[in-house]
Protein backbone atom coordinates (compact mmCIF):
# COMPACT_ATOMS: atom_id res chain seq x y z
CA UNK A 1 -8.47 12.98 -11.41
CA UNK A 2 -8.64 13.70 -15.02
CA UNK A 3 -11.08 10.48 -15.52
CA UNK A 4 -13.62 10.78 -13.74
CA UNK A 5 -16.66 11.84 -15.32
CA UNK A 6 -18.91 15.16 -14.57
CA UNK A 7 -21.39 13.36 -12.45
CA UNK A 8 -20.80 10.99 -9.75
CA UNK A 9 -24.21 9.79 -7.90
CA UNK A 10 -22.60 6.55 -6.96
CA UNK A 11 -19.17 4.87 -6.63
CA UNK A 12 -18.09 1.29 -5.52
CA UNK A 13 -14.46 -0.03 -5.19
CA UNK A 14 -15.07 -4.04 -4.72
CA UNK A 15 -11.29 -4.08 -4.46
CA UNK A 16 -10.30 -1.55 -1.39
CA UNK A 17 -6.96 -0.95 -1.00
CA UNK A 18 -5.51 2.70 -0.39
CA UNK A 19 -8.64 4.49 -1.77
CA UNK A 20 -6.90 7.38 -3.10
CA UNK A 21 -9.69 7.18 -6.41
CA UNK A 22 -12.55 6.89 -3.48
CA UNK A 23 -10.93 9.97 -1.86
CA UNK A 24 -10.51 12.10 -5.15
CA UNK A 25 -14.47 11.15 -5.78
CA UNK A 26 -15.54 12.63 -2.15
CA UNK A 27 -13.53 15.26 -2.83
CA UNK A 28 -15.16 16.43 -6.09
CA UNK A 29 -18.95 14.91 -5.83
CA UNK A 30 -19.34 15.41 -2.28
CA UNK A 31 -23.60 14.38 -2.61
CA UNK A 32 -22.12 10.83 -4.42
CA UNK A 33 -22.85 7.27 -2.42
CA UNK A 34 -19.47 5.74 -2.14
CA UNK A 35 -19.56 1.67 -0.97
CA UNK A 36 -15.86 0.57 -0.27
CA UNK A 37 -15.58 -2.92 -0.23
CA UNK A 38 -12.73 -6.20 0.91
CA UNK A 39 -12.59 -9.84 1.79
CA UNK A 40 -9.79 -8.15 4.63
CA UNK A 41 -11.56 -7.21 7.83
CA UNK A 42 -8.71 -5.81 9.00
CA UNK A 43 -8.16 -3.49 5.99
CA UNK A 44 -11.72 -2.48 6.40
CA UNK A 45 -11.46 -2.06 10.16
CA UNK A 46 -8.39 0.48 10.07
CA UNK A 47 -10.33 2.49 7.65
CA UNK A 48 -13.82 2.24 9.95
CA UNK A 49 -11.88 3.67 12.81
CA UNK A 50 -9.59 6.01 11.50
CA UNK A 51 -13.31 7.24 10.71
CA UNK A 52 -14.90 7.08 13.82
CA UNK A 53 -11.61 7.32 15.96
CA UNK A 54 -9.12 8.99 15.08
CA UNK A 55 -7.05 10.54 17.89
CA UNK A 56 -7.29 6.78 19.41
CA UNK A 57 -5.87 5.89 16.26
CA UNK A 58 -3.24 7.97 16.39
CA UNK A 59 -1.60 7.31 19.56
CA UNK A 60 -2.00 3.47 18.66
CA UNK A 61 -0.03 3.70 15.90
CA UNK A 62 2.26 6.18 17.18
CA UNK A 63 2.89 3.51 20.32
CA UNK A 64 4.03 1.24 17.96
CA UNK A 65 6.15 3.00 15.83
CA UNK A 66 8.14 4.39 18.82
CA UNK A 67 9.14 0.44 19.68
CA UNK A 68 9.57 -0.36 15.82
CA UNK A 69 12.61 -2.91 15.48
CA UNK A 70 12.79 -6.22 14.08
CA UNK A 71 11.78 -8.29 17.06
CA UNK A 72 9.10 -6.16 17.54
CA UNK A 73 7.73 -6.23 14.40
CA UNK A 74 7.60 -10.23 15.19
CA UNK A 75 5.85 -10.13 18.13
CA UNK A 76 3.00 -7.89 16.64
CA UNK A 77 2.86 -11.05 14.18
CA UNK A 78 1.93 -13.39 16.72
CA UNK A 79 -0.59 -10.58 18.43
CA UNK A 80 -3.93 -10.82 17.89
CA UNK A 81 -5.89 -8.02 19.64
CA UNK A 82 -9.39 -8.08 20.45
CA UNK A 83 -9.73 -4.10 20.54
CA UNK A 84 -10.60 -2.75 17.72
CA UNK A 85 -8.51 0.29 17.97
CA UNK A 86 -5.68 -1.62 18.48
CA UNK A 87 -6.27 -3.95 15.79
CA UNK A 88 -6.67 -1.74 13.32
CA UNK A 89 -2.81 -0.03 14.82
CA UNK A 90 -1.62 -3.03 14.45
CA UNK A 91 -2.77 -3.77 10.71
CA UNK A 92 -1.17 -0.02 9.74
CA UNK A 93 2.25 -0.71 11.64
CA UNK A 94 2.51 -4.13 10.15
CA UNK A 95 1.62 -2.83 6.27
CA UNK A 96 3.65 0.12 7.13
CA UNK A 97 6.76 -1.56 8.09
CA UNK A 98 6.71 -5.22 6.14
CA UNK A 99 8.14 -6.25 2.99
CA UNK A 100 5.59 -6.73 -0.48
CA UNK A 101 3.49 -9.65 -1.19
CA UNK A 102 4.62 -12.16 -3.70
CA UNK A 103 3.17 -9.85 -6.28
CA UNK A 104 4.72 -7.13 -5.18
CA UNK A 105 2.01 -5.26 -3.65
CA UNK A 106 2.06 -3.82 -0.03
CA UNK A 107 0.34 -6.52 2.34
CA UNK A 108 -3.08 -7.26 3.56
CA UNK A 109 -2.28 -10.07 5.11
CA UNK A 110 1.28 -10.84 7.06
CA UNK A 111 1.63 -14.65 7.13
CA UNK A 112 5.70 -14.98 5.97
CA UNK A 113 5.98 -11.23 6.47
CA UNK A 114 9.65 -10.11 7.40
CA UNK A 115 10.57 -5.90 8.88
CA UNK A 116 12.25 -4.25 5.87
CA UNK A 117 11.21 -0.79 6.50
CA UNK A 118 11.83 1.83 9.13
CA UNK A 119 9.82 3.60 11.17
CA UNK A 120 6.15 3.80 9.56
CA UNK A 121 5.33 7.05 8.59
CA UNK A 122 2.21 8.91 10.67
CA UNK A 123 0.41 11.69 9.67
CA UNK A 124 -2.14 12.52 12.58
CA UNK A 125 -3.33 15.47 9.85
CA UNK A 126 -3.85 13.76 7.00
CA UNK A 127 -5.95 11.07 9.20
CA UNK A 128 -7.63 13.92 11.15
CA UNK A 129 -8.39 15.18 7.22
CA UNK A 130 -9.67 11.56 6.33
CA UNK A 131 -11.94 11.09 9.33
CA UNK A 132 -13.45 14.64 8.51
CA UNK A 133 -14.24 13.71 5.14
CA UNK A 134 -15.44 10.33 5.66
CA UNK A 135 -18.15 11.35 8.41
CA UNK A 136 -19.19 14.44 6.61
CA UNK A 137 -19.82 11.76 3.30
CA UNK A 138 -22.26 9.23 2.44
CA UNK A 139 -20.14 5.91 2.63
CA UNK A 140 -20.31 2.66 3.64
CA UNK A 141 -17.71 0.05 4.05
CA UNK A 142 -18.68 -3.76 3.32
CA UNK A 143 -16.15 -6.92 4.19
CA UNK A 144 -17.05 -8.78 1.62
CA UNK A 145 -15.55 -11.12 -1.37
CA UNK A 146 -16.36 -9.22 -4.97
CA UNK A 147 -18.62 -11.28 -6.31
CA UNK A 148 -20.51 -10.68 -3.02
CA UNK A 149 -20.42 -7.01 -3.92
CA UNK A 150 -22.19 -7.15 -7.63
CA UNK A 151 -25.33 -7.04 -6.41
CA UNK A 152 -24.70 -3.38 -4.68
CA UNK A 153 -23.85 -2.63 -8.57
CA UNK A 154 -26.76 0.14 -9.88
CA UNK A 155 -27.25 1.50 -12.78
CA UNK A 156 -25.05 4.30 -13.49
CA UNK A 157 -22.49 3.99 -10.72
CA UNK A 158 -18.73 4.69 -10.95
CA UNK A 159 -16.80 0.89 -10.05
CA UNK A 160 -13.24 1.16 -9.63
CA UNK A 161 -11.78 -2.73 -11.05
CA UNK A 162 -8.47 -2.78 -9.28
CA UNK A 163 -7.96 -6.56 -8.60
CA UNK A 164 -4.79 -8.03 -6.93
CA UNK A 165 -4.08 -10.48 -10.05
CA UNK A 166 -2.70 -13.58 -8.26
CA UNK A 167 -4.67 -13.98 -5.24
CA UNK A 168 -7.53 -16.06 -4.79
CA UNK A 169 -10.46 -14.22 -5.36
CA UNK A 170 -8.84 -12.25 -8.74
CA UNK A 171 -8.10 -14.81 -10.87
CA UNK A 172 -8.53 -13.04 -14.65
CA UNK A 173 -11.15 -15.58 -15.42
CA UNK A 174 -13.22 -14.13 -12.32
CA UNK A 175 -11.69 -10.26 -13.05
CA UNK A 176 -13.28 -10.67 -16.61
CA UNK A 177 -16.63 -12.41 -15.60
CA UNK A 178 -17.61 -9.43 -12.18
CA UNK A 179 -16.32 -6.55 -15.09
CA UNK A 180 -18.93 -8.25 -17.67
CA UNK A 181 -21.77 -8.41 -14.82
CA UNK A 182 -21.20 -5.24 -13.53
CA UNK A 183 -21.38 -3.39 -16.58
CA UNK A 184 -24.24 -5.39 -17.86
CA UNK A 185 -25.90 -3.50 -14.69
CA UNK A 186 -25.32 -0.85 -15.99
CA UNK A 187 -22.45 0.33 -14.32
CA UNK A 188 -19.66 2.77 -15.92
CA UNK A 189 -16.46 0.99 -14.87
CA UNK A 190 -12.59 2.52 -14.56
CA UNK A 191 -9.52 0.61 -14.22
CA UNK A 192 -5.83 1.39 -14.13
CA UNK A 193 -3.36 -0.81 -15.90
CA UNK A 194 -3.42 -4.19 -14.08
CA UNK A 195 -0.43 -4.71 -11.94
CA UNK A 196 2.04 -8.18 -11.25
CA UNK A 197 0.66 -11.24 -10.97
CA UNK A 198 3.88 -13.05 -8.86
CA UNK A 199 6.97 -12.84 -10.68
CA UNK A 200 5.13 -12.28 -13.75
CA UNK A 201 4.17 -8.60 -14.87
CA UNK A 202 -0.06 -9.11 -16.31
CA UNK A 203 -0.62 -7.88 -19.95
CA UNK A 204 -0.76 -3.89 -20.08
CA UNK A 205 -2.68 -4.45 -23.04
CA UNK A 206 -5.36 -7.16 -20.88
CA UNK A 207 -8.58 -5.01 -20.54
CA UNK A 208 -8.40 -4.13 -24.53
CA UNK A 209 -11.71 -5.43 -25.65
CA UNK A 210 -13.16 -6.72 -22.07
CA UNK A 211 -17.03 -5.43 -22.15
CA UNK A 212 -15.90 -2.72 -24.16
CA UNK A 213 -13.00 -1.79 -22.20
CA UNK A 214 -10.47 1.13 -24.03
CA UNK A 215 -7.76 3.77 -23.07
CA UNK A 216 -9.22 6.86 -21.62
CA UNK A 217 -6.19 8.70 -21.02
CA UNK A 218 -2.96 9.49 -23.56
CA UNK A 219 -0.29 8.40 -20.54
CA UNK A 220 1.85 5.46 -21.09
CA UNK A 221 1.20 1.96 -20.86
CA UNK A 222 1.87 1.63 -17.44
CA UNK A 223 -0.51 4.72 -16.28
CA UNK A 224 -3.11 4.16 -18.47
CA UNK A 225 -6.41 4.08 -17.30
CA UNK A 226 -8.75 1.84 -18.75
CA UNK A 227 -13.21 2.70 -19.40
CA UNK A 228 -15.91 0.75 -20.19
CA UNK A 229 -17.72 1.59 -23.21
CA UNK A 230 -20.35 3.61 -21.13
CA UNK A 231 -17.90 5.21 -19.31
CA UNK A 232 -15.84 6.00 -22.61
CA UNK A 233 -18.77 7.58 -24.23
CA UNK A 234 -19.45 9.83 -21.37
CA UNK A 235 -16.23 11.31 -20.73
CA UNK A 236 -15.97 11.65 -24.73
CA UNK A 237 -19.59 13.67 -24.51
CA UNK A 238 -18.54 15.81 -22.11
CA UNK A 239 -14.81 16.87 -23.85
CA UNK A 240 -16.78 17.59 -26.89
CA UNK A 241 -14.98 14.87 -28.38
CA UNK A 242 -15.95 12.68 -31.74
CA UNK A 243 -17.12 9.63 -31.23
């Protein structure tokens, strides 16, 4: 990932989702102390035990995607499993095989969910791959809401802001006042363009001028990523860039 800068000693994402930025940080500053955090226990279940186990894993979600159909998929809606293996199946068939949230984002949660795709997609390699990494790495998962998380903030650490505009806990007044907090911690905070907020697409232009916030890539408006001014200055220090 072309953004992120030279040195990572410590990441937090108060906003888990798929953690593909989390990934590409273990990837390149293996020594960093990552904290992945969501109000979702299930979300943050899936991930704890495609961790810890992953062949189990596997075969769960393998069982149910061999019996995917529409009634099915409504029965697993009603379920509510006490194991956590199976839970956390059940969480990756149903996001794997449901329609998108109001604001078009793939589901956390499945109240009103209806089937619209096939057969979910399993990669027993690529979770093999992901359970490697994460017990080889210094990480920690947390279920909790993000202004719960802000006081994990440290001086110097990599946040992701990713917030689902439109739900409860990422309303922009609250988006605007964790981004101030965190970076007046210190921290050195990246963000991709916000997403839709319901039927309504957010600003692209929304971060300009929050804490600092500017472009730090040359994509277009609907890739850009988005720095605090610490951030900004270190990635600009380290191109060789003027200021």
């Amino acid at each position: 990932m072309d953004c992120l800068p030279g040195r990572v000693d410590g990441y937090l994402e108060p906003f888990l989702d798929s953690g593909s930025v989390a990934l590409a940080v273990l990837h390149e500053h293996p020594d960093a102390v990552v904290t992945l955090a969501s109000p979702c226990t299930d979300l943050v279940l899936a991930w704890e035990v495609a961790r810890d186990e992953p062949e189990a894993f596997i075969a769960a979600v393998a069982f149910h995607a061999e019996r995917h159909s529409d009634p099915y998929f409504r029965a697993e809606l009603e379920a509510d499993p006490s194991d956590p293996v199976q839970r956390a199946a059940r969480f990756a068939y149903l996001r794997g095989t449901a329609d998108l949230d109001e604001g078009g984002r793939t589901r956390s949660h499945f109240a009103g969910a209806l089937p619209v795709r096939g057969r979910p997609a399993l990669d027993p390699t690529g979770i093999r791959a992901l359970s490697r990494l994460l017990r080889q790495s210094d990480v920690t998962f947390e279920v909790r809401g993000p202004f719960e998380t802000l006081r994990l903030v440290r001086e110097d650490d990599l946040v992701l802001l990713d917030p689902p505009f439109g739900r409860a806990e990422a309303s922009e007044r609250e988006v605007r006042s964790w981004l101030n907090a965190a970076v007046a911690r210190g921290a050195s905070v990246l963000a991709p363009t916000p997403g839709w907020d319901g039927e309504v697409s957010v600003d692209p232009e929304l971060y300009r001028g929050w804490a600092g916030m500017v472009p730090v890539n040359d994509r277009a408006a609907d890739e850009r990523l988005w720095g605090g001014g610490q951030l900004a200055r270190r990635l600009r220090a380290e191109r060789g860039d003027r200021p």
